[in-house]
N, C-alpha and C. Protein backbone atom coordinates (compact mmCIF):
# COMPACT_ATOMS: atom_id res chain seq x y z
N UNK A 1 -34.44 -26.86 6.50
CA UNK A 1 -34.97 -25.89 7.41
C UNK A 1 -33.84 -25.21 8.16
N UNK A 2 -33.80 -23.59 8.42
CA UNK A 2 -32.82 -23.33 9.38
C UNK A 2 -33.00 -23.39 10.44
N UNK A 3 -31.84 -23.30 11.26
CA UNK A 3 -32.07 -23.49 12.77
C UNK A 3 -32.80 -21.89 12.96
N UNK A 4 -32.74 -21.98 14.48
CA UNK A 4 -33.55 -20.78 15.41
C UNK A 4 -32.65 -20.51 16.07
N UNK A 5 -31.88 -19.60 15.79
CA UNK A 5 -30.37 -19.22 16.83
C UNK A 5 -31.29 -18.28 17.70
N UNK A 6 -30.25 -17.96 19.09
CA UNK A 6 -30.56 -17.15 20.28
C UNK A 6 -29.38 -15.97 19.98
N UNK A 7 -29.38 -15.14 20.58
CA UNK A 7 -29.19 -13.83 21.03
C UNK A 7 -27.13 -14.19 21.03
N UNK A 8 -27.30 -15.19 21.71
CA UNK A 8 -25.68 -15.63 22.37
C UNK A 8 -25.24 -16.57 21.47
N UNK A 9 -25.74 -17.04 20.18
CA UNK A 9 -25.42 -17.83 19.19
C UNK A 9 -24.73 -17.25 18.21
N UNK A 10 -25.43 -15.95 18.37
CA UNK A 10 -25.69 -15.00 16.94
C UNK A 10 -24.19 -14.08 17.28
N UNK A 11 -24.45 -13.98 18.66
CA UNK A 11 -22.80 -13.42 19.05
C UNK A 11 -21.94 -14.16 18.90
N UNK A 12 -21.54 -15.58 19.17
CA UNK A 12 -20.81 -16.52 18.94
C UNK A 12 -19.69 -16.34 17.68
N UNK A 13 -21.23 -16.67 16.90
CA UNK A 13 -21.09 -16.44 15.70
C UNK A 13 -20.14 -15.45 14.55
N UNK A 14 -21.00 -14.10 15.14
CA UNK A 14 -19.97 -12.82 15.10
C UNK A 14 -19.02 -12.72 14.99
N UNK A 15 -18.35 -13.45 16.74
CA UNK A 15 -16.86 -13.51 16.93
C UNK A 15 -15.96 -14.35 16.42
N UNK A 16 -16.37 -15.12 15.87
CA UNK A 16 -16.17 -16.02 14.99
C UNK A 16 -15.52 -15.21 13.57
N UNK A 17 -16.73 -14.96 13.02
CA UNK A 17 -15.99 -13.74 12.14
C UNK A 17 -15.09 -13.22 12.06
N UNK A 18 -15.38 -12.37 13.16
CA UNK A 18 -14.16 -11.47 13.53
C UNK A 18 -12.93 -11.67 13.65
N UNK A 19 -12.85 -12.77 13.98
CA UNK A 19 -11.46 -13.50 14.38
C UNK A 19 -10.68 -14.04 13.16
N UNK A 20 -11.92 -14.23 12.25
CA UNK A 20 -11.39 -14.83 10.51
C UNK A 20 -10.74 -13.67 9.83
N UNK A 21 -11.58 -12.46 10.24
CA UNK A 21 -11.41 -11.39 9.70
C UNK A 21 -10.28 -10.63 9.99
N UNK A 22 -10.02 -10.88 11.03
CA UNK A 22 -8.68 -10.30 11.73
C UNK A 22 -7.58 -10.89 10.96
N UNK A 23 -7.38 -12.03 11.11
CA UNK A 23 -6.91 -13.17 10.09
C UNK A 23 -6.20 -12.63 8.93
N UNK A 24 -7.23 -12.40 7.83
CA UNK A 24 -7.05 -12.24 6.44
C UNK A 24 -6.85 -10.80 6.46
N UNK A 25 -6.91 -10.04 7.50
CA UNK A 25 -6.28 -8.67 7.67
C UNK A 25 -4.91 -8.92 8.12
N UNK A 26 -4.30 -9.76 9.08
CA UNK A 26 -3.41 -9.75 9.00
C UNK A 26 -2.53 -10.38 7.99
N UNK A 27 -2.69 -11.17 7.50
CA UNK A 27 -2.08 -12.58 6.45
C UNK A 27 -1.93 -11.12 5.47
N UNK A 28 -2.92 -11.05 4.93
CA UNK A 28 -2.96 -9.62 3.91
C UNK A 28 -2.68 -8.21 3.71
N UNK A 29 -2.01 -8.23 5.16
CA UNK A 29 -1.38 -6.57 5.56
C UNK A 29 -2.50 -5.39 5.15
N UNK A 30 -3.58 -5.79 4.99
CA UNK A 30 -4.30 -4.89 4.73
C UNK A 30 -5.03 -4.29 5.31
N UNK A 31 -5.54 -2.29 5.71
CA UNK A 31 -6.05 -1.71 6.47
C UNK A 31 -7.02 -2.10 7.09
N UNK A 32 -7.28 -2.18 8.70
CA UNK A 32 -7.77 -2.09 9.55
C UNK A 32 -9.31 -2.16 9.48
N UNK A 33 -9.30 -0.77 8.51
CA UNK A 33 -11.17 -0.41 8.04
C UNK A 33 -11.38 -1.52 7.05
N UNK A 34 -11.47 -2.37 6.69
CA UNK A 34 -11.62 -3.74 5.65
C UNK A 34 -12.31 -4.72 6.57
N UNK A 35 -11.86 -4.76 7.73
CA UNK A 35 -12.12 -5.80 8.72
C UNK A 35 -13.34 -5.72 8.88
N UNK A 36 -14.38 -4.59 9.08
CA UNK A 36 -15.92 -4.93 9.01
C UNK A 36 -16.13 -5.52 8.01
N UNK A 37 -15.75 -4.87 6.71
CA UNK A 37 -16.37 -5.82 5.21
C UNK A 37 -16.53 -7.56 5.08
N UNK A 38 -14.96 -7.45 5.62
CA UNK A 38 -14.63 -8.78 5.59
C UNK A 38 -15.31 -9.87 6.37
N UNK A 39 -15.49 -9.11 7.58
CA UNK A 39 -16.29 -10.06 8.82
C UNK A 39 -17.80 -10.31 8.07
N UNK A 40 -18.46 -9.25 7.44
CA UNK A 40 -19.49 -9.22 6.70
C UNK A 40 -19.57 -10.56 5.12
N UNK A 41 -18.50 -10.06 5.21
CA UNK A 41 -18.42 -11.34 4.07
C UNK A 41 -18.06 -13.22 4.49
N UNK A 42 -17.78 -12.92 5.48
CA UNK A 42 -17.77 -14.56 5.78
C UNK A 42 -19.29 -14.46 6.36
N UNK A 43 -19.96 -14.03 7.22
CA UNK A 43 -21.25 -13.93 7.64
C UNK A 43 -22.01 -14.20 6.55
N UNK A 44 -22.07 -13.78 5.50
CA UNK A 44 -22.73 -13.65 4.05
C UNK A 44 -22.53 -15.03 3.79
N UNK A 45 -21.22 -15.86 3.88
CA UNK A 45 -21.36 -16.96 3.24
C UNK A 45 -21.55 -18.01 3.93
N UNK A 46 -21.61 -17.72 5.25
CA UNK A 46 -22.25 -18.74 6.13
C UNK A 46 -23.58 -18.89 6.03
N UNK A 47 -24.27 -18.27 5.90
CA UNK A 47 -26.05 -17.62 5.43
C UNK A 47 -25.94 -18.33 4.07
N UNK A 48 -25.08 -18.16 3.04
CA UNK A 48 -25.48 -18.84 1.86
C UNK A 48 -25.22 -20.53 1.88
N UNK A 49 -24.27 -20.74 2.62
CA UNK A 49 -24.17 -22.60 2.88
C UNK A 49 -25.23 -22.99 4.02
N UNK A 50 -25.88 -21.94 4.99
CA UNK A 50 -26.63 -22.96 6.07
C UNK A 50 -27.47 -23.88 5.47
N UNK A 51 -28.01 -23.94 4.61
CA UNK A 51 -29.09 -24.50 4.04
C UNK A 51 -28.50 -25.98 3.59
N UNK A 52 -27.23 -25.86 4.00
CA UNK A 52 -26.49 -27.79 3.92
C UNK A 52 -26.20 -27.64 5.55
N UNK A 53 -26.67 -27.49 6.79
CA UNK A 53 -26.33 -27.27 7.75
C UNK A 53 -27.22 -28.73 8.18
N UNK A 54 -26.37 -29.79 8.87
CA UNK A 54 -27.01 -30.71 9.80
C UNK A 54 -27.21 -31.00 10.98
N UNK A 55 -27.85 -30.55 11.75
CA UNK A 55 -27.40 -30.51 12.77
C UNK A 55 -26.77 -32.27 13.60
N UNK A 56 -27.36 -33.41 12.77
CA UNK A 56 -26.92 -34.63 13.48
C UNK A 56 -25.30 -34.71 13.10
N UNK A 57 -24.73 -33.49 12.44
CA UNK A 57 -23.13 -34.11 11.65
C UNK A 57 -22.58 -33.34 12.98
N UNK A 58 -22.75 -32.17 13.77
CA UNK A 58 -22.17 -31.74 14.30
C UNK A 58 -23.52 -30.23 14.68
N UNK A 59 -22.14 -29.41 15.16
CA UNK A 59 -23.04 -28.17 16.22
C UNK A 59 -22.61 -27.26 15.15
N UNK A 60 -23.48 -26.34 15.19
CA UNK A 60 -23.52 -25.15 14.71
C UNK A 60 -22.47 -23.92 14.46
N UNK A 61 -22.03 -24.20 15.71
CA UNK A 61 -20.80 -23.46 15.79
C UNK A 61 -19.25 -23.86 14.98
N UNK A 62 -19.33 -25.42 14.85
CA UNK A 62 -18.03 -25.97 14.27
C UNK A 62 -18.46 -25.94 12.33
N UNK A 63 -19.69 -26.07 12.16
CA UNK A 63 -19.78 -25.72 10.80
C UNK A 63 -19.90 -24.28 10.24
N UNK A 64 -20.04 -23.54 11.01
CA UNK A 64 -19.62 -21.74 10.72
C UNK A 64 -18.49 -21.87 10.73
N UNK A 65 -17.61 -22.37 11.54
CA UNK A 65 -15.86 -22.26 11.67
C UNK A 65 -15.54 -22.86 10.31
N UNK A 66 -15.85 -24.13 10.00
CA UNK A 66 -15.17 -24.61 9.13
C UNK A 66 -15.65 -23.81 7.85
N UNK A 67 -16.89 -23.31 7.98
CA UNK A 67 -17.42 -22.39 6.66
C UNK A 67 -16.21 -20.77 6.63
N UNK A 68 -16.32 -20.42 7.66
CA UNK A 68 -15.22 -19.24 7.91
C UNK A 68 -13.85 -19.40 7.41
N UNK A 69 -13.47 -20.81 7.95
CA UNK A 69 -11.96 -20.97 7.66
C UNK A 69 -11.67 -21.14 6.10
N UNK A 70 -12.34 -21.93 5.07
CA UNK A 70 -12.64 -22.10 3.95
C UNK A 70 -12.39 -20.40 3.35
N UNK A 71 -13.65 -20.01 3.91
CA UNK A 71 -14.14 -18.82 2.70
C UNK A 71 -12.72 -17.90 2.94
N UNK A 72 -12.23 -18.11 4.40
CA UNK A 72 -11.09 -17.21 4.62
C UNK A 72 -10.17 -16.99 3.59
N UNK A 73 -9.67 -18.55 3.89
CA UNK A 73 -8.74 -19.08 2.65
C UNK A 73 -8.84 -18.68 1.63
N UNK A 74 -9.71 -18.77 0.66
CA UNK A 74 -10.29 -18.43 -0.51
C UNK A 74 -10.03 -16.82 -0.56
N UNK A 75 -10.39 -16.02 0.41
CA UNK A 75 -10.15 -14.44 0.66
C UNK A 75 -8.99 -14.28 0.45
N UNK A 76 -8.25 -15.15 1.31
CA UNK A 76 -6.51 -14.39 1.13
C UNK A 76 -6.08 -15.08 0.03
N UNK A 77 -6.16 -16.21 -0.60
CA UNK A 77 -5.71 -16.49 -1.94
C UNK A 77 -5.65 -15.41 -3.41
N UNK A 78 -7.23 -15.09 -2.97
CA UNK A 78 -7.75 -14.28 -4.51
C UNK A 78 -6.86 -12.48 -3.88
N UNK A 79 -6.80 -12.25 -2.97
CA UNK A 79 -6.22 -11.02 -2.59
C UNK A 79 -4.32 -11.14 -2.91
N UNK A 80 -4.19 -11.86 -2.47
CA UNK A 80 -2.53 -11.98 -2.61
C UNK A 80 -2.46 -12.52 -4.46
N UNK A 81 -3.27 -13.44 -4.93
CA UNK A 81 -3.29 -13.43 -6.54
C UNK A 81 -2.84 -11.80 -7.44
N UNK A 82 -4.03 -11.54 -6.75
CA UNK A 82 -4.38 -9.95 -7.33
C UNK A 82 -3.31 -9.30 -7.10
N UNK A 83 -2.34 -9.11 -5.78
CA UNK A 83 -1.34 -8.34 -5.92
C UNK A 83 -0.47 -8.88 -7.03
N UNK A 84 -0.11 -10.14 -7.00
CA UNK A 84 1.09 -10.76 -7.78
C UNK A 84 1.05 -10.25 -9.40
N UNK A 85 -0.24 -10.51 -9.39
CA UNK A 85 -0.64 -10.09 -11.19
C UNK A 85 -0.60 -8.22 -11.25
N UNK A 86 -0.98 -7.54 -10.13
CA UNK A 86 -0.76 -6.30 -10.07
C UNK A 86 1.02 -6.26 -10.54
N UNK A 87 1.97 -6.84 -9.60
CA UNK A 87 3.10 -6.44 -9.60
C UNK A 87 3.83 -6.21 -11.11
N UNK A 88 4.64 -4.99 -11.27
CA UNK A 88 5.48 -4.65 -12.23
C UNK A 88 6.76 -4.18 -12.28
N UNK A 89 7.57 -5.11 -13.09
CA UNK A 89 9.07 -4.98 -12.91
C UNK A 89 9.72 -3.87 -13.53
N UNK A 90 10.57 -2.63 -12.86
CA UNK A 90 11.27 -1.78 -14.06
C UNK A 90 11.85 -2.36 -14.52
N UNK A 91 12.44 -3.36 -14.09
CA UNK A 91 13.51 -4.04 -15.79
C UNK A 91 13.06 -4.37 -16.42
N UNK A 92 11.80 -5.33 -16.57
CA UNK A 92 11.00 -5.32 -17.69
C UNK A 92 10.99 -5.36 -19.11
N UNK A 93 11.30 -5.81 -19.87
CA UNK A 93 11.82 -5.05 -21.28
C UNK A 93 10.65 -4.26 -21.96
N UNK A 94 10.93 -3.34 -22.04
CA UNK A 94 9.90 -2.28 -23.23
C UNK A 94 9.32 -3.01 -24.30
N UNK A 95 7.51 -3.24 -24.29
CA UNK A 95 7.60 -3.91 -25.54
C UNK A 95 8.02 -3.46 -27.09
N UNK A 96 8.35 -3.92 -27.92
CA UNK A 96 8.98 -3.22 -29.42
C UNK A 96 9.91 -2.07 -28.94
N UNK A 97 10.60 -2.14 -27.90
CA UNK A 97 11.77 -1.15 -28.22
C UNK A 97 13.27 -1.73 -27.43
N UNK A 98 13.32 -2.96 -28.68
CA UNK A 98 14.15 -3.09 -28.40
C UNK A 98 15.15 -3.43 -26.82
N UNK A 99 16.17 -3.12 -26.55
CA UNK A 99 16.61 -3.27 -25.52
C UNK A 99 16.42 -2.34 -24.28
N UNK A 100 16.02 -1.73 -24.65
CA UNK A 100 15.05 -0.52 -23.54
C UNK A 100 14.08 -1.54 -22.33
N UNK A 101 14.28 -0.82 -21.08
CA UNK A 101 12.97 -1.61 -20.00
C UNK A 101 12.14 -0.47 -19.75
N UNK A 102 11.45 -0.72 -18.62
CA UNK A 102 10.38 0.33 -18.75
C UNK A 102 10.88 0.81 -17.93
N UNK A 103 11.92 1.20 -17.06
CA UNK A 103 12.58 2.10 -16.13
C UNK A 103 13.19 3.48 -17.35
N UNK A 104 13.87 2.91 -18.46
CA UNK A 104 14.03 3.32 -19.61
C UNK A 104 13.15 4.05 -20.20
N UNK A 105 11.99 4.28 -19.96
CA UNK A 105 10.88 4.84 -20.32
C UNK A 105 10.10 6.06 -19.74
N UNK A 106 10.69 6.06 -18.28
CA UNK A 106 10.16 6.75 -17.68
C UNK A 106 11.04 7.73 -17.17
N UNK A 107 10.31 8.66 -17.33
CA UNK A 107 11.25 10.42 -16.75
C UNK A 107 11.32 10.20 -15.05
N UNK A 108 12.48 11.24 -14.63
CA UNK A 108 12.41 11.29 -13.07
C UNK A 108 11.89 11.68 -12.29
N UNK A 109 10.73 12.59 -12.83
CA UNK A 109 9.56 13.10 -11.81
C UNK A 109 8.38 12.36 -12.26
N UNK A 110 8.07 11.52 -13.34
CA UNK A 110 7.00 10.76 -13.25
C UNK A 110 7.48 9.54 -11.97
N UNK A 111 8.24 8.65 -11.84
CA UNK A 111 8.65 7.62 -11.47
C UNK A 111 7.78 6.64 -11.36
N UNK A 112 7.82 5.69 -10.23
CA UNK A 112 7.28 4.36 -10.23
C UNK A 112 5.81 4.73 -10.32
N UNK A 113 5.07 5.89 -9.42
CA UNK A 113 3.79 6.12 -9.43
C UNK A 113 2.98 6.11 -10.71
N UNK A 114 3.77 7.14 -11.37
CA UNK A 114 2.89 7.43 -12.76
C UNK A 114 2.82 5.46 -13.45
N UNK A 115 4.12 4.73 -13.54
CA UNK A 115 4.04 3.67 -14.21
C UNK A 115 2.41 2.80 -13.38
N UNK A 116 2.03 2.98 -12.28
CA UNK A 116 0.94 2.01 -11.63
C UNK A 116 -0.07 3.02 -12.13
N UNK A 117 -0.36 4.19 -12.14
CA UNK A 117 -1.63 4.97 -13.30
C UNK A 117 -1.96 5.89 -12.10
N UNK A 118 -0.66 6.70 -10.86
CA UNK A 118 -1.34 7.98 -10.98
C UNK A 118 -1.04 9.38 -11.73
N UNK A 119 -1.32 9.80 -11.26
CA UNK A 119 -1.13 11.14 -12.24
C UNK A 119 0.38 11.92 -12.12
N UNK A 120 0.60 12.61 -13.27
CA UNK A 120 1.55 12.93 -12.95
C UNK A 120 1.51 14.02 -14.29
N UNK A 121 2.01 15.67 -13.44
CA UNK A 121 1.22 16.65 -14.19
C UNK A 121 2.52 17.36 -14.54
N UNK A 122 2.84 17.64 -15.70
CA UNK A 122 4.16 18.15 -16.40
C UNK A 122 3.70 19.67 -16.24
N UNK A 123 2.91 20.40 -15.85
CA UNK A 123 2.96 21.35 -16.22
C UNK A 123 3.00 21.97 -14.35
N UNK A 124 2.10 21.03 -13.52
CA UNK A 124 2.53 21.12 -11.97
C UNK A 124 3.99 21.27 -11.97
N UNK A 125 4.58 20.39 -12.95
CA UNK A 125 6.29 20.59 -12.21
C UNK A 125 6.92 21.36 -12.58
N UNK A 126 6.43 21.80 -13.92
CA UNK A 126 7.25 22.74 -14.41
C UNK A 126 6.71 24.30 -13.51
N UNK A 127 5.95 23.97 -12.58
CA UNK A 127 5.38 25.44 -12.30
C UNK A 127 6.02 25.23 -10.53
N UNK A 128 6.21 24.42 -10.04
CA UNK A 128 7.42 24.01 -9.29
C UNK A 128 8.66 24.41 -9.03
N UNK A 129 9.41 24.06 -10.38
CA UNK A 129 10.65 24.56 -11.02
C UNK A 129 11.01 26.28 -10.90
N UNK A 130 9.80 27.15 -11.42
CA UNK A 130 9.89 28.08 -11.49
C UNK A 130 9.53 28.74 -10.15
N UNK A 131 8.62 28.18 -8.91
CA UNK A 131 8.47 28.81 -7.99
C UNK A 131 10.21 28.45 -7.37
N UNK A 132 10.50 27.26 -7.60
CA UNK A 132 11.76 27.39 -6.79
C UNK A 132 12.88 28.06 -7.32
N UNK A 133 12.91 28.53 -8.37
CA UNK A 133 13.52 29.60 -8.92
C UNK A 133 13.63 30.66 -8.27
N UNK A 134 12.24 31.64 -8.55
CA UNK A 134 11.83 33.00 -7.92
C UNK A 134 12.61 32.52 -6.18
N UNK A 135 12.05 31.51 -5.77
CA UNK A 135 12.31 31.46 -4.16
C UNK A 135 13.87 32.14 -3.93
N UNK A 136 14.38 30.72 -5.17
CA UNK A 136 16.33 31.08 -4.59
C UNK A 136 16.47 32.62 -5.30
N UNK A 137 16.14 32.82 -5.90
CA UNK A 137 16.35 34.70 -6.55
C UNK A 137 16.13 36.03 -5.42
N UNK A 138 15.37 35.47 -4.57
CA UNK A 138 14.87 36.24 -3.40
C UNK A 138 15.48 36.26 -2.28
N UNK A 139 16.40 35.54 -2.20
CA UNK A 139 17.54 35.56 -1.00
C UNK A 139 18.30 35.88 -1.05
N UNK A 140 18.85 36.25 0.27
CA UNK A 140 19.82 37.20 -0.05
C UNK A 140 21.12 36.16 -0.21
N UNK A 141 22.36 36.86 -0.24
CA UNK A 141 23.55 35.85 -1.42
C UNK A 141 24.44 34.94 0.02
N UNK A 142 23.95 35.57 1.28
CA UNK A 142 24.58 34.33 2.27
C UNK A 142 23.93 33.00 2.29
N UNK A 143 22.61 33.33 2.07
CA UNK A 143 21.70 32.09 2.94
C UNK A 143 21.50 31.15 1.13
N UNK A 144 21.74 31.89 -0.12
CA UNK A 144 21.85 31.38 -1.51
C UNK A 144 22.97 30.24 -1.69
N UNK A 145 24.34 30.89 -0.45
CA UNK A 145 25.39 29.88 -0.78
C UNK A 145 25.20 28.68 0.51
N UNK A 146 24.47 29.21 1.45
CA UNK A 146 23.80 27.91 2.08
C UNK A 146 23.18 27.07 1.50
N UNK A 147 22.48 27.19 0.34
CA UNK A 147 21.73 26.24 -0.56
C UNK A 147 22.30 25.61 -1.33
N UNK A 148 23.77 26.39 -2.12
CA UNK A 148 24.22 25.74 -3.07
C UNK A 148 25.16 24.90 -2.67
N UNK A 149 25.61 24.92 -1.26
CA UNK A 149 26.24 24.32 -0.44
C UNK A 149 25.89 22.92 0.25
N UNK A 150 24.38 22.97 0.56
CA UNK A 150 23.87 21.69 0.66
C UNK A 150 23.27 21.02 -0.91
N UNK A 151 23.21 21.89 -1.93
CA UNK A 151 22.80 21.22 -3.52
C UNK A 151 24.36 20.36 -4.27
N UNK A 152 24.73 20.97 -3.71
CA UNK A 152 26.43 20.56 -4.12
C UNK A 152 27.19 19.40 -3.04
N UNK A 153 26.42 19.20 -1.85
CA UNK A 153 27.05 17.60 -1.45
C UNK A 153 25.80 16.95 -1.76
N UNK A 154 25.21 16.26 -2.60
CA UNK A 154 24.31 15.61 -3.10
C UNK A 154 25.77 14.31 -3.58
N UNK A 155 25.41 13.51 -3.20
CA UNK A 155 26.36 11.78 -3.86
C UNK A 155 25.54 10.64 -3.85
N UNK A 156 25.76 9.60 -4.00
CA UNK A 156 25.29 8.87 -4.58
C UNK A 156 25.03 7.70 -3.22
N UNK A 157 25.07 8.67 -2.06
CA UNK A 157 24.08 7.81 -0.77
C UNK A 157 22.71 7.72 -0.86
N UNK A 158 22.21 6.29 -0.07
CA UNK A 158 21.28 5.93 -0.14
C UNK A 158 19.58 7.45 0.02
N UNK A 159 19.99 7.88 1.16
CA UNK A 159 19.45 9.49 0.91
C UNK A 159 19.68 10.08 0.06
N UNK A 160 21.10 10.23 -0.97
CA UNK A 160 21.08 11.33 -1.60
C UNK A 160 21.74 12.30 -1.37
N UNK A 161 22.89 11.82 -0.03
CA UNK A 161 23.71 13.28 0.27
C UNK A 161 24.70 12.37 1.48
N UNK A 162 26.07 12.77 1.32
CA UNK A 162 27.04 11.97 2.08
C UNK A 162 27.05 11.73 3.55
N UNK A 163 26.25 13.75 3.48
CA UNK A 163 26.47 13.86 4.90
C UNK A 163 24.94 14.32 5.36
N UNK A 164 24.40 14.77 6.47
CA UNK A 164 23.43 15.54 6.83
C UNK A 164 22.99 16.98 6.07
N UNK A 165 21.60 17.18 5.96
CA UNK A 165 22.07 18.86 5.55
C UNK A 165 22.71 19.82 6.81
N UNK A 166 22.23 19.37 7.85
CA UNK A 166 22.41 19.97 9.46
C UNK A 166 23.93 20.19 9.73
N UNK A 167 24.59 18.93 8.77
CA UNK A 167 26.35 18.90 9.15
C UNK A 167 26.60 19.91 7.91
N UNK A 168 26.45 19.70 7.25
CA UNK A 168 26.33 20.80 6.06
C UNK A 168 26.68 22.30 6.35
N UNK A 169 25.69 22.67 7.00
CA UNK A 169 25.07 24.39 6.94
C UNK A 169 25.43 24.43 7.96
N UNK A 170 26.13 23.50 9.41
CA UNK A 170 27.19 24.06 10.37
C UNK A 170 28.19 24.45 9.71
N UNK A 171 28.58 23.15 9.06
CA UNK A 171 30.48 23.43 8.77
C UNK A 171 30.71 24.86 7.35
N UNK A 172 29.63 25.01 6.46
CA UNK A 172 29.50 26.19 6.23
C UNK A 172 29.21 27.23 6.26
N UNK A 173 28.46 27.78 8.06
CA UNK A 173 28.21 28.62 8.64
C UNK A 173 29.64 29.06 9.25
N UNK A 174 30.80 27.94 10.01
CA UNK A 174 31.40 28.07 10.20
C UNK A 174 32.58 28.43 9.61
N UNK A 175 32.59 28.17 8.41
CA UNK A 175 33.81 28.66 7.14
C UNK A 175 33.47 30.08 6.84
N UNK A 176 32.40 31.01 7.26
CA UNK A 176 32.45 31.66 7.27
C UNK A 176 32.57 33.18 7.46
């Protein structure tokens, strides 16, 4: 038989949840908006175990907890699983090709994205390419060698450029 909870049980209860839920949102770094689902889902499985609920083993409240803490567990296990088996290495080796990885495989405007399955549109970039074409064709030939000026300190820093573009397009405003 189930019990007959009150008004202030049922809240108890709730917060209870919530607090699990917060939990496996944090443990799991995962967004904020999840946390209703989640609170919903330990609620769900407290409702599916009451029916082993005694009340002579203990109170009501300590067998939701221990039902919460359980199912929690179980939440962040199968979630952090799922990433691990998600995860993919570019070194990787290419299957059947030899000494190739799958970094090896992939062009520089697809990159890591396209390898996890989003899109990635060859004909968007190539239409890219050409607007930034027309762009640099349309300027006039001071503000052209401002560009080729910051395209030309490009090195092999973590950004992608030794210096600032800002230090850049001073010290070649000023050379000029």
């Amino acid at each position: 038989m189930l019990p007959t909870l009150s008004a202030e049980a049922l809240q108890a209860l709730d917060r209870d949840a919530d607090r699990h839920a917060l939990r496996i949102v944090r443990v799991c770094r995962i967004p904020q908006r999840e946390r209703e689902d989640l609170r919903q889902e330990l609620l769900t499985e407290l409702l599916r175990r009451l029916k082993h609920f005694d009340p002579d083993r203990g109170s009501l409240g300590g067998f939701a907890s221990v039902c919460f803490s359980h199912h929690a567990a179980r939440l962040i296990e199968r979630i952090l699983r799922g990433r691990t088996a998600m995860a993919v290495s570019l070194d990787a080796p290419l299957p059947g090709a030899g000494s190739l990885t799958i970094a090896d495989a992939l062009a520089n405007e697809d990159g890591y994205g396209a390898l996890m399955g989003q899109a990635s549109d060859a004909v968007a970039t190539l239409e890219r390419r050409l607007d930034l074409g027309r762009a640099l064709a349309s300027l006039p030939l001071e503000q052209l060698r401002h560009c080729v000026a910051i395209a030309e300190e490009r090195g092999d820093a973590p950004n992608g450029f030794t210096r600032s573009r800002s230090t850049v397009f001073r010290q070649h405003v000023r050379s000029d």
